[in-house]
N, C-alpha and C. Protein backbone atom coordinates (compact mmCIF):
# COMPACT_ATOMS: atom_id res chain seq x y z
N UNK A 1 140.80 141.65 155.21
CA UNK A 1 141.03 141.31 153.81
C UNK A 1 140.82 139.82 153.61
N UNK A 2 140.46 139.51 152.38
CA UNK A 2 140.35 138.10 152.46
C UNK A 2 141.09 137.55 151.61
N UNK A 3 141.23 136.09 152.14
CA UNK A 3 142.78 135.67 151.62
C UNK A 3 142.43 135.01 150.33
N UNK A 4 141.45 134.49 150.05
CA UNK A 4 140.97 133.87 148.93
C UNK A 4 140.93 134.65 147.81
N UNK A 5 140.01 135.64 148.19
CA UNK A 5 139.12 137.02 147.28
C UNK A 5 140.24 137.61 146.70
N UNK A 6 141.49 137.43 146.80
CA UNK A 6 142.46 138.41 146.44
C UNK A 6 143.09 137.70 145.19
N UNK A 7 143.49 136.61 145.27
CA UNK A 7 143.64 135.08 144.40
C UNK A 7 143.31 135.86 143.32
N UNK A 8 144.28 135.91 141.81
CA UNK A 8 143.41 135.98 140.52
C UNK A 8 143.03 134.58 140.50
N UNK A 9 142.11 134.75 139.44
CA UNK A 9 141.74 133.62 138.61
C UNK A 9 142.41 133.06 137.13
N UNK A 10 142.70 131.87 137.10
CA UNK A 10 143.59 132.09 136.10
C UNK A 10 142.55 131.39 134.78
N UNK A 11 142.19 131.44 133.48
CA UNK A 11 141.18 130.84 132.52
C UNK A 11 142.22 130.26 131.81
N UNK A 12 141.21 129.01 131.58
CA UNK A 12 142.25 128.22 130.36
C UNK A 12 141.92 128.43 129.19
N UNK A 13 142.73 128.04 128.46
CA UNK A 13 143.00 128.62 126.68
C UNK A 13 141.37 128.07 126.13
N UNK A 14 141.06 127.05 126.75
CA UNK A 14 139.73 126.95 125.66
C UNK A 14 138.59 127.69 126.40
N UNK A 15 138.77 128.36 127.18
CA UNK A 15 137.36 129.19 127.97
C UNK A 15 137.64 130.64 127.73
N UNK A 16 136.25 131.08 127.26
CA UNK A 16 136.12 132.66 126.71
C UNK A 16 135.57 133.23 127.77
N UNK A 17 135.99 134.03 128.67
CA UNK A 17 135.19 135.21 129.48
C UNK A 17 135.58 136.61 129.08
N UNK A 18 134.16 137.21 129.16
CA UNK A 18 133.86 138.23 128.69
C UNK A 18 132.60 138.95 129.83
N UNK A 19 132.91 140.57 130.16
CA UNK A 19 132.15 141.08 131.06
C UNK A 19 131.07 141.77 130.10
N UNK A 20 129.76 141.76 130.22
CA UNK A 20 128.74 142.34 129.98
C UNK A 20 127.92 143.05 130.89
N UNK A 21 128.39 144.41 131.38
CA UNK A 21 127.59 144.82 132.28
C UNK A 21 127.52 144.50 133.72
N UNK A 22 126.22 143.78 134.39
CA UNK A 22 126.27 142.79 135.70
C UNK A 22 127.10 141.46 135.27
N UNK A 23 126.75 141.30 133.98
CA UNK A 23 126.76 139.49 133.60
C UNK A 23 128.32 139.37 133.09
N UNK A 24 128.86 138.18 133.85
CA UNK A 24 129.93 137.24 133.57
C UNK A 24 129.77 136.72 132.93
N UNK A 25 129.88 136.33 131.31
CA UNK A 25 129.57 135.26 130.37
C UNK A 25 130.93 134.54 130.46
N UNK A 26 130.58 133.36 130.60
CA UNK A 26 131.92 132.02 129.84
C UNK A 26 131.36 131.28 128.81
N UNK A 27 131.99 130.39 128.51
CA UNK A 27 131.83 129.77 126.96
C UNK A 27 133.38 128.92 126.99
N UNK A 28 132.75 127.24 127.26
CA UNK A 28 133.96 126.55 127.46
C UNK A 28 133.59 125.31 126.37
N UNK A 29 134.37 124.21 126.31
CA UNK A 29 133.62 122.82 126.12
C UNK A 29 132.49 122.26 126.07
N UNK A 30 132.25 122.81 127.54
CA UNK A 30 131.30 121.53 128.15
C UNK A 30 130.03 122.67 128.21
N UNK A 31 130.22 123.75 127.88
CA UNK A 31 128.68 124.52 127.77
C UNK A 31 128.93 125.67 128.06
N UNK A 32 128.00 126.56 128.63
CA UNK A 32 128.03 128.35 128.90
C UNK A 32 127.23 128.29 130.36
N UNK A 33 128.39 129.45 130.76
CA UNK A 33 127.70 129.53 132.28
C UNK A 33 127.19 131.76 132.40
N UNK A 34 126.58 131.50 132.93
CA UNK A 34 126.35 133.14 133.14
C UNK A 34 126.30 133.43 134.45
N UNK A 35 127.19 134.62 135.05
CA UNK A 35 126.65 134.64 136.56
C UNK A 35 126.28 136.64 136.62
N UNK A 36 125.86 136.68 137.00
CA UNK A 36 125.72 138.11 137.63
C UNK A 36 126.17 138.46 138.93
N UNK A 37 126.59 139.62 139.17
CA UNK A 37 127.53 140.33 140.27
C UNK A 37 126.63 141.75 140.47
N UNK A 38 126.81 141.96 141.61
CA UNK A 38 126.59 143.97 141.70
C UNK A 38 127.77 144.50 141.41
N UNK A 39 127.70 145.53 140.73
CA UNK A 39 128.79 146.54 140.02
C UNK A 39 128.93 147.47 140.90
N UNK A 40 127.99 147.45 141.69
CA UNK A 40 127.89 148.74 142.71
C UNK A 40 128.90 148.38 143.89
N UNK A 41 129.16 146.59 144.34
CA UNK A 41 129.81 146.57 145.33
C UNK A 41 131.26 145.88 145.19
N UNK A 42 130.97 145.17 143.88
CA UNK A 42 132.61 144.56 143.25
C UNK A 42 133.23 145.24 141.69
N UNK A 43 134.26 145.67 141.73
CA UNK A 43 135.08 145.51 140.62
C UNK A 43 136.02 144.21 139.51
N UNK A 44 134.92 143.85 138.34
CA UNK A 44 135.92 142.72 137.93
C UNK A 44 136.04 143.42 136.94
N UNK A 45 137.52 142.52 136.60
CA UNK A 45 138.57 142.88 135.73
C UNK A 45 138.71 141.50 134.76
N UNK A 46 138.65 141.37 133.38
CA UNK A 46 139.48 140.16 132.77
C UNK A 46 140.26 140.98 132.18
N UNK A 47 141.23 140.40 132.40
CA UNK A 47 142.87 141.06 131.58
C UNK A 47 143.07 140.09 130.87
N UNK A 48 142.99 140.32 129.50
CA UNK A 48 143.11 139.94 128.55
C UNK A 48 143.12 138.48 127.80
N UNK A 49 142.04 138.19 128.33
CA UNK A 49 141.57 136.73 128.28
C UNK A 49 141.79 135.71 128.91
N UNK A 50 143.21 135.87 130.10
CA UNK A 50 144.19 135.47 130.62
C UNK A 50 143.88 135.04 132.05
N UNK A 51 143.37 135.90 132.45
CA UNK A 51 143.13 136.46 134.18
C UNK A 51 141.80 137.00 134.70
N UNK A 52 141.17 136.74 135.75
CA UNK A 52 140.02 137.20 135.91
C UNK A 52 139.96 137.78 137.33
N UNK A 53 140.12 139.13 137.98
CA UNK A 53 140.64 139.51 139.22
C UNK A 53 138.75 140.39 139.80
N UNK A 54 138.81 139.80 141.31
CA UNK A 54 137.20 140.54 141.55
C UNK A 54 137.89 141.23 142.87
N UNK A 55 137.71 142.66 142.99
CA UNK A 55 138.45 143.53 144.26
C UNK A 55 136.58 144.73 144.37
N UNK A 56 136.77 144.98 145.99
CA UNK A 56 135.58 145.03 146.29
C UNK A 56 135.92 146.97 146.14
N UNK A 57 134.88 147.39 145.88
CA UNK A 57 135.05 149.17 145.60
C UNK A 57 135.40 150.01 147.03
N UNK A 58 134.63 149.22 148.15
CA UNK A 58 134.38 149.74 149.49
C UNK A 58 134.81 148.54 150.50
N UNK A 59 135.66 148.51 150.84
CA UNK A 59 136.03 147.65 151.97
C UNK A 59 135.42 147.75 153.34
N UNK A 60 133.90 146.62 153.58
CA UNK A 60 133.67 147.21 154.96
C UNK A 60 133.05 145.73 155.08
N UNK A 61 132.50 145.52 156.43
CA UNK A 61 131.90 144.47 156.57
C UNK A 61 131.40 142.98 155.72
N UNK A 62 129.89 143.32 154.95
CA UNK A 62 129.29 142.95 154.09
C UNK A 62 130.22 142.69 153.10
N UNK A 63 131.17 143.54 151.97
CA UNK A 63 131.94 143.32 151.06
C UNK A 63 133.13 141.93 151.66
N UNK A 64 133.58 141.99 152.93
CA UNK A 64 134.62 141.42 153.51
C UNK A 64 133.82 140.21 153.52
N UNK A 65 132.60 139.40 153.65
CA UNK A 65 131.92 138.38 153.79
C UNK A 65 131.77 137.99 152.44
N UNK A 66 131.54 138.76 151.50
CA UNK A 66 131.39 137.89 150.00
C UNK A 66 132.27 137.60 149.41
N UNK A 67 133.18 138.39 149.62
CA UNK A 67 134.74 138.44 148.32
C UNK A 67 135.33 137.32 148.38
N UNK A 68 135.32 136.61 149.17
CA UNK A 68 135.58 135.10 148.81
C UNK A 68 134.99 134.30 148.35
N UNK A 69 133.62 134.25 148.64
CA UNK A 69 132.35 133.79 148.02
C UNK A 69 132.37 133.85 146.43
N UNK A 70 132.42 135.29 146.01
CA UNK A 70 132.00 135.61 144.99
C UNK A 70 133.14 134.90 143.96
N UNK A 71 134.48 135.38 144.63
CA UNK A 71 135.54 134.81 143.67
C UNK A 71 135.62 132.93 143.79
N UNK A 72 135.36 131.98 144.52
CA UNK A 72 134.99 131.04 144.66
C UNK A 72 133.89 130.42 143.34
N UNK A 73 132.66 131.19 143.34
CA UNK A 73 131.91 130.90 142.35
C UNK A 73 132.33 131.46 141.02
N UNK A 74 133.16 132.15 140.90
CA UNK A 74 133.49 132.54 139.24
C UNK A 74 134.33 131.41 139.78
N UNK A 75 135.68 130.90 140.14
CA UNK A 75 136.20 130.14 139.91
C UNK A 75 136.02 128.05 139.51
N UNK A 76 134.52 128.01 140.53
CA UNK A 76 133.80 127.20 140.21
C UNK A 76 133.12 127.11 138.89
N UNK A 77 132.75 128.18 138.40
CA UNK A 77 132.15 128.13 136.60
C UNK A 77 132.82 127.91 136.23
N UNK A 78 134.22 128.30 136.12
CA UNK A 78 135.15 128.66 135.07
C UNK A 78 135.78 127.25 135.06
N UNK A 79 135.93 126.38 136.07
CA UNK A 79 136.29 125.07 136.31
C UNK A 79 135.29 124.15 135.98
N UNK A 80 134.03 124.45 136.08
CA UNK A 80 133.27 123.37 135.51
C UNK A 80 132.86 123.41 133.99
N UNK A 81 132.92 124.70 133.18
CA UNK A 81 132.63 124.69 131.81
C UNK A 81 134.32 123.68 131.15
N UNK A 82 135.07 124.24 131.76
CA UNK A 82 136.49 123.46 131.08
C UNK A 82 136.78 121.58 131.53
N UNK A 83 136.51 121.62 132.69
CA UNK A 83 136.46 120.06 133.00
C UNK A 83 135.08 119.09 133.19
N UNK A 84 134.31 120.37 134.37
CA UNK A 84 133.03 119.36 134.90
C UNK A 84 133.41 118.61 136.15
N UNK A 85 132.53 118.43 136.75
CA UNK A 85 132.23 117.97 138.41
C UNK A 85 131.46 116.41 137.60
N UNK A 86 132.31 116.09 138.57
CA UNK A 86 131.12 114.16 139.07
C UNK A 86 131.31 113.94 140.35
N UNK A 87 130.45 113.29 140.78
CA UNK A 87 130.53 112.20 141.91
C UNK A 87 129.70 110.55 141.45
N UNK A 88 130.31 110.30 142.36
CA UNK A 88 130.02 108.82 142.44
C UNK A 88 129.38 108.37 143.44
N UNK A 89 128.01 107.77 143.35
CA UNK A 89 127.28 106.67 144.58
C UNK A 89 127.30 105.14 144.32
N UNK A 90 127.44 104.69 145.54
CA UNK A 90 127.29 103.16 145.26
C UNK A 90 126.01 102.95 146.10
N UNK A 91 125.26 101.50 145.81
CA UNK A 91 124.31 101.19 146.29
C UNK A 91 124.40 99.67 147.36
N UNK A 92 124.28 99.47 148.20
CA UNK A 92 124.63 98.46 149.02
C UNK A 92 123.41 97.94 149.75
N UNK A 93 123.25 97.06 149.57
CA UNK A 93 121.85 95.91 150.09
C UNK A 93 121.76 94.60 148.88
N UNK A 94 120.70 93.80 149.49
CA UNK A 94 120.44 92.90 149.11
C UNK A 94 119.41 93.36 148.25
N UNK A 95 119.72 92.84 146.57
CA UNK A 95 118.55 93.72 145.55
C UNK A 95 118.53 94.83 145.47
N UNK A 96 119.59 96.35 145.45
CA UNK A 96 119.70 97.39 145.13
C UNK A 96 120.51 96.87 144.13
N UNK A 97 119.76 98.05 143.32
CA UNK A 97 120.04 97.97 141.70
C UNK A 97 119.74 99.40 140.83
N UNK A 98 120.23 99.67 140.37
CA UNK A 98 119.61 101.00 139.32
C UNK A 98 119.48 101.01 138.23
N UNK A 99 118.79 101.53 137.22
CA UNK A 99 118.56 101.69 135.56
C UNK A 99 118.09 102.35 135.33
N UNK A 100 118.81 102.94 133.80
CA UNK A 100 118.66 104.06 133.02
C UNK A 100 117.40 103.88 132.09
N UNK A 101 116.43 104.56 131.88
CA UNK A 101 115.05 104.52 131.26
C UNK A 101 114.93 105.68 130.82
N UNK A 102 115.73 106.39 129.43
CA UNK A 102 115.76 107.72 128.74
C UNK A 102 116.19 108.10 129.94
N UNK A 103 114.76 109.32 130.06
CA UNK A 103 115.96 110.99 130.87
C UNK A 103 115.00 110.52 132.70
N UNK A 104 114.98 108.85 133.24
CA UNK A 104 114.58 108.40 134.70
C UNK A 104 115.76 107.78 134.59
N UNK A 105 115.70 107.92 136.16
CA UNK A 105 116.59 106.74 137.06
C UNK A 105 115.95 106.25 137.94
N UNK A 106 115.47 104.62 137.67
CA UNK A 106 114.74 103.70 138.32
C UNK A 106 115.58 103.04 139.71
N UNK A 107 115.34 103.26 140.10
CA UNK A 107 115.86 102.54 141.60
C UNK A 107 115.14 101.69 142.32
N UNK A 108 115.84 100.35 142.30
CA UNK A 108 114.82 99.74 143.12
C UNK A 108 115.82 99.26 144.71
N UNK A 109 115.26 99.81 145.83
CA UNK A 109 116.24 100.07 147.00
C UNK A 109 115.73 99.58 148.17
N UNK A 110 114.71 98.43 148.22
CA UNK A 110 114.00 97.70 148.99
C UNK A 110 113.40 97.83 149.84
N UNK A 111 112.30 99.03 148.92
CA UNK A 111 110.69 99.15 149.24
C UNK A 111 109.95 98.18 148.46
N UNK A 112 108.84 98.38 149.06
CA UNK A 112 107.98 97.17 147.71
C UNK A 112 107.28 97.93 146.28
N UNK A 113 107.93 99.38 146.03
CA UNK A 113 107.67 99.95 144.92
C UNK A 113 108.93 100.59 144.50
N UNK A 114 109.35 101.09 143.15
CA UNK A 114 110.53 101.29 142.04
C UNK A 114 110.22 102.90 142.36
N UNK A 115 111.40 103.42 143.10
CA UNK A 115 111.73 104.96 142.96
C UNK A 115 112.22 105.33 141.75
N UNK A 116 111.16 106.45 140.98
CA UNK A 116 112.08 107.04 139.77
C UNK A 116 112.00 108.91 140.06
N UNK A 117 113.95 108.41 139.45
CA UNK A 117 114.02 109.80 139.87
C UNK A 117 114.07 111.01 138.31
N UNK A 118 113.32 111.54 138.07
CA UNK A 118 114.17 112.98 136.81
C UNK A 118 114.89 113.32 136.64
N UNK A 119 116.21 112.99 135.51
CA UNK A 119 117.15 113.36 135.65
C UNK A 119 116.90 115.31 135.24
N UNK A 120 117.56 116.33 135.90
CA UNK A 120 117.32 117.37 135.33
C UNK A 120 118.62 117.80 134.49
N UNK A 121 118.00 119.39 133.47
CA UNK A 121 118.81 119.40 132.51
C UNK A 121 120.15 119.80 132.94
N UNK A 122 121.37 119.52 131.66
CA UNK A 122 122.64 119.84 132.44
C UNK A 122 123.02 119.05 133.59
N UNK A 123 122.77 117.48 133.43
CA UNK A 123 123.10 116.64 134.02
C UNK A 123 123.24 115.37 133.55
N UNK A 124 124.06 114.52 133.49
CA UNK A 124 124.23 113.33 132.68
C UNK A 124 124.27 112.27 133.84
N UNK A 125 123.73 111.29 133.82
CA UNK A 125 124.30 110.29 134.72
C UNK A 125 124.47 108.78 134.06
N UNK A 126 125.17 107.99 134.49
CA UNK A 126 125.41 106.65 133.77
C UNK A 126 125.50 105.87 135.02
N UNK A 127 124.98 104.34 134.78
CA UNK A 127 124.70 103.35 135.47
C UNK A 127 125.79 102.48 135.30
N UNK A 128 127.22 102.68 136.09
CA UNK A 128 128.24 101.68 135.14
C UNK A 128 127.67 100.13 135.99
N UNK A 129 127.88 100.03 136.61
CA UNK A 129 127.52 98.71 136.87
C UNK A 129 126.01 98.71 137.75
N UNK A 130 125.37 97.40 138.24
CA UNK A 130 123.92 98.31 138.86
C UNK A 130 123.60 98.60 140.09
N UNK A 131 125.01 98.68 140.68
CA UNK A 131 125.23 98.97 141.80
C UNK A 131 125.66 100.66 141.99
N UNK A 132 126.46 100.89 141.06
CA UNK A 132 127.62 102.75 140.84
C UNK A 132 126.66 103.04 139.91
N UNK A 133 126.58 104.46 140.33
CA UNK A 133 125.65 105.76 139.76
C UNK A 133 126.97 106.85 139.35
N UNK A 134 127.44 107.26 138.36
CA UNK A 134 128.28 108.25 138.66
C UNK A 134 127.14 109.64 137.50
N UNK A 135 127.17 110.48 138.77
CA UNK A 135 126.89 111.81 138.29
C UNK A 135 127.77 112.68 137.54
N UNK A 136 127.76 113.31 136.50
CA UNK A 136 128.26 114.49 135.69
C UNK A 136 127.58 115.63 135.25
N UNK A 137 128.09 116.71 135.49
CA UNK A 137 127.87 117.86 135.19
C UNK A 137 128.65 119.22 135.25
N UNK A 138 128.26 120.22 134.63
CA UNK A 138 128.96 121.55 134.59
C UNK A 138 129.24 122.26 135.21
N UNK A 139 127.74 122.19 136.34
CA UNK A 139 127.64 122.89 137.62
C UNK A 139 127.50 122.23 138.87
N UNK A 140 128.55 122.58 139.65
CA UNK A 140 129.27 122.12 141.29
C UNK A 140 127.83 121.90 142.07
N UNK A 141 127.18 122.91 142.08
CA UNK A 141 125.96 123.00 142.87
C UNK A 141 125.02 121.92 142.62
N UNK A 142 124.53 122.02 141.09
CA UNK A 142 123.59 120.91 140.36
C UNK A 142 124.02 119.48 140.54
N UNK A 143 125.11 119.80 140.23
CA UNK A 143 125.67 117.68 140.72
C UNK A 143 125.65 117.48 142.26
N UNK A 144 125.64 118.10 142.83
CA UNK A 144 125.84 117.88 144.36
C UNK A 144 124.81 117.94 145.12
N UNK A 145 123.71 118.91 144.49
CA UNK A 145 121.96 118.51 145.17
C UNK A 145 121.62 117.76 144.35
N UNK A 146 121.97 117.14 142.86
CA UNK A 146 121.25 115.54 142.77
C UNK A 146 121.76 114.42 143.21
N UNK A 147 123.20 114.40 143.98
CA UNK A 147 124.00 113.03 144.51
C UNK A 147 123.09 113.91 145.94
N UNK A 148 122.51 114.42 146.45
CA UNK A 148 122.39 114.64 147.66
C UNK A 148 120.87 114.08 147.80
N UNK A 149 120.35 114.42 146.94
CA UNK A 149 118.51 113.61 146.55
C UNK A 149 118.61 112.52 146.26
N UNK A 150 119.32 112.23 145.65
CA UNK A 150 119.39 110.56 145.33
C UNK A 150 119.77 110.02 146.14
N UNK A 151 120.48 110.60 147.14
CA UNK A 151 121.03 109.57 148.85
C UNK A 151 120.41 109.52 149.50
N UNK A 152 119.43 110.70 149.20
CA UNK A 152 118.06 110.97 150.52
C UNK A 152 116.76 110.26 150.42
N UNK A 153 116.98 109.07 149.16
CA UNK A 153 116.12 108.20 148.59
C UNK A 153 116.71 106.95 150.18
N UNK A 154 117.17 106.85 150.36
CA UNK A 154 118.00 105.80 151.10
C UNK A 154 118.79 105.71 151.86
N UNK A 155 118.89 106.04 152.91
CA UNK A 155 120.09 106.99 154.05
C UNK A 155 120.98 105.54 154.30
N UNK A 156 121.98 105.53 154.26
CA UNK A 156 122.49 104.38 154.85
C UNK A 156 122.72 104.13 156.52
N UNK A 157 122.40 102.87 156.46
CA UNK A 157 121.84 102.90 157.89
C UNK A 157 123.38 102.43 159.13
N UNK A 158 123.35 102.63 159.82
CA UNK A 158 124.57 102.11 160.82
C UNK A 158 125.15 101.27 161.09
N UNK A 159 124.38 100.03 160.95
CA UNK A 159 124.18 98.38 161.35
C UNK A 159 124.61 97.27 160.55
N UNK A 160 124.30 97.48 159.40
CA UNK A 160 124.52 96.95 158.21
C UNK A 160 125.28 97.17 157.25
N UNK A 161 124.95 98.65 157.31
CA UNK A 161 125.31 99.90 156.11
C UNK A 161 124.64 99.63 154.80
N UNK A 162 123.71 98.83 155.05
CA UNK A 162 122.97 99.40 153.71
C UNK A 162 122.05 100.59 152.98
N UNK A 163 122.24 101.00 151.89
CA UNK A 163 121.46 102.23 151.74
C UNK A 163 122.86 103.12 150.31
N UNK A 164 122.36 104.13 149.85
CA UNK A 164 123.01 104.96 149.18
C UNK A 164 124.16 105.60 149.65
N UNK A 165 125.14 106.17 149.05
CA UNK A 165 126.46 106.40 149.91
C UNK A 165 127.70 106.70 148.60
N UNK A 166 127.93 107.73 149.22
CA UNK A 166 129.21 108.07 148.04
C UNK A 166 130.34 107.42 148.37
N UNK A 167 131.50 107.65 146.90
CA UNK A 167 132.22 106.41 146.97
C UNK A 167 133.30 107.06 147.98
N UNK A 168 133.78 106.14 148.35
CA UNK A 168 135.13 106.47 149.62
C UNK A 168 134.38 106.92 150.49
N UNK A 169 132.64 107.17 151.03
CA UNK A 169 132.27 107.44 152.23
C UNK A 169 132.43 106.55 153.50
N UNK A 170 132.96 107.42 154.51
CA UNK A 170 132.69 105.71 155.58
C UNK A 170 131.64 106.27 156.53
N UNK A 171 131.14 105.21 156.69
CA UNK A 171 129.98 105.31 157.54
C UNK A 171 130.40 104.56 158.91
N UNK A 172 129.83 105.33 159.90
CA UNK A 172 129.94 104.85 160.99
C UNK A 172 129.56 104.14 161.45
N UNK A 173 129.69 102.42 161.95
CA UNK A 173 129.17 101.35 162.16
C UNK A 173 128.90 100.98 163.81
N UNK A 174 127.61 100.79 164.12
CA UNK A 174 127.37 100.52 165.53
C UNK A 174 126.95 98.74 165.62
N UNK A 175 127.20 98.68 166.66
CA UNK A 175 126.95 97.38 167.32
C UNK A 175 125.53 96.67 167.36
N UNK A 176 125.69 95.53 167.24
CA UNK A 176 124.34 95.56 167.15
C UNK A 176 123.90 94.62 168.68
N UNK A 177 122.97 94.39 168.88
CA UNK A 177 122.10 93.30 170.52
C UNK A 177 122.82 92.56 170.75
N UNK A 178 122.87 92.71 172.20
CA UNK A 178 123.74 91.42 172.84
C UNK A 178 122.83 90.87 173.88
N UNK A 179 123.25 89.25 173.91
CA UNK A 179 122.55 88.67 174.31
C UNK A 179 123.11 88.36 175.88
């Protein structure tokens, strides 16, 4: 049994879920999420706008591997239409800098050419100072493979530690030549 999968879900007063068939519709604040499920291998339930419970029809293997999964990601929608996910990168070197140019993010991270990145849709980002990038968005997944592309512009390196890097990351620092 799984210890997660069993967990209701609890919805807050400003988020509407409603079952359609395969499709999970929500409808919060911050936007609409849709997920689809097999009906064939989970049972969901919303009780009465209140509660959102996912119990598997057939308890065997395969079912025992998702049911946490599955209830994880409704609980992830249902948390990001009402609040929203961010993270935060900082940029560290000599001449790292970033700017907002409409829907690019110009980075200049000390190559001898300006990385721009696309912001995609259902993603907001702001340049508070031109060092911090903080990412926002609805979806857990979407904010977390663009703070994960945008780090992969610039790995931070061991020695120095310069390079891209989320905030409160520590990086592991090595020694450098001895003479």
């Amino acid at each position: 049994m799984s210890k997660i999968g069993k967990i209701n879900i609890s919805i807050p007063d400003k988020v509407k879920v409603s079952l359609d068939g395969q499709n999970l519709k929500m409808e919060g604040p911050l936007g609409k999420n849709n997920l689809s499920f097999d009906i064939n291998m989970f049972d969901l339930n919303v009780m009465d706008g209140k509660e959102v419970s996912i119990k598997p029809k057939i308890i065997n293997q395969d079912t025992k591997r998702i049911w946490g999964l599955n209830r994880s990601l409704i609980n992830n929608a249902i948390k990001g239409i009402n609040e929203g996910y961010s993270k935060t990168l900082e940029l560290s070197g000599v001449g790292f800098r970033a700017a907002l140019k409409g829907n690019i993010l110009n980075l200049q991270i000390g190559f001898s050419h300006d990385v721009n990145y696309q912001i995609p849709e259902g993603i907001k980002i702001a340049v508070e100072k031109q060092t911090i990038i903080k990412i926002t968005g609805s979806d857990k997944q979407l904010v977390g493979s663009v703070a994960a592309k945008i780090k992969s512009f610039k790995k931070t390196e061991p020695y120095k530690g310069k390079g891209i890097k989320e905030q409160g990351e520590y990086i592991l620092r090595k020694e450098g030549k001895k003479k």
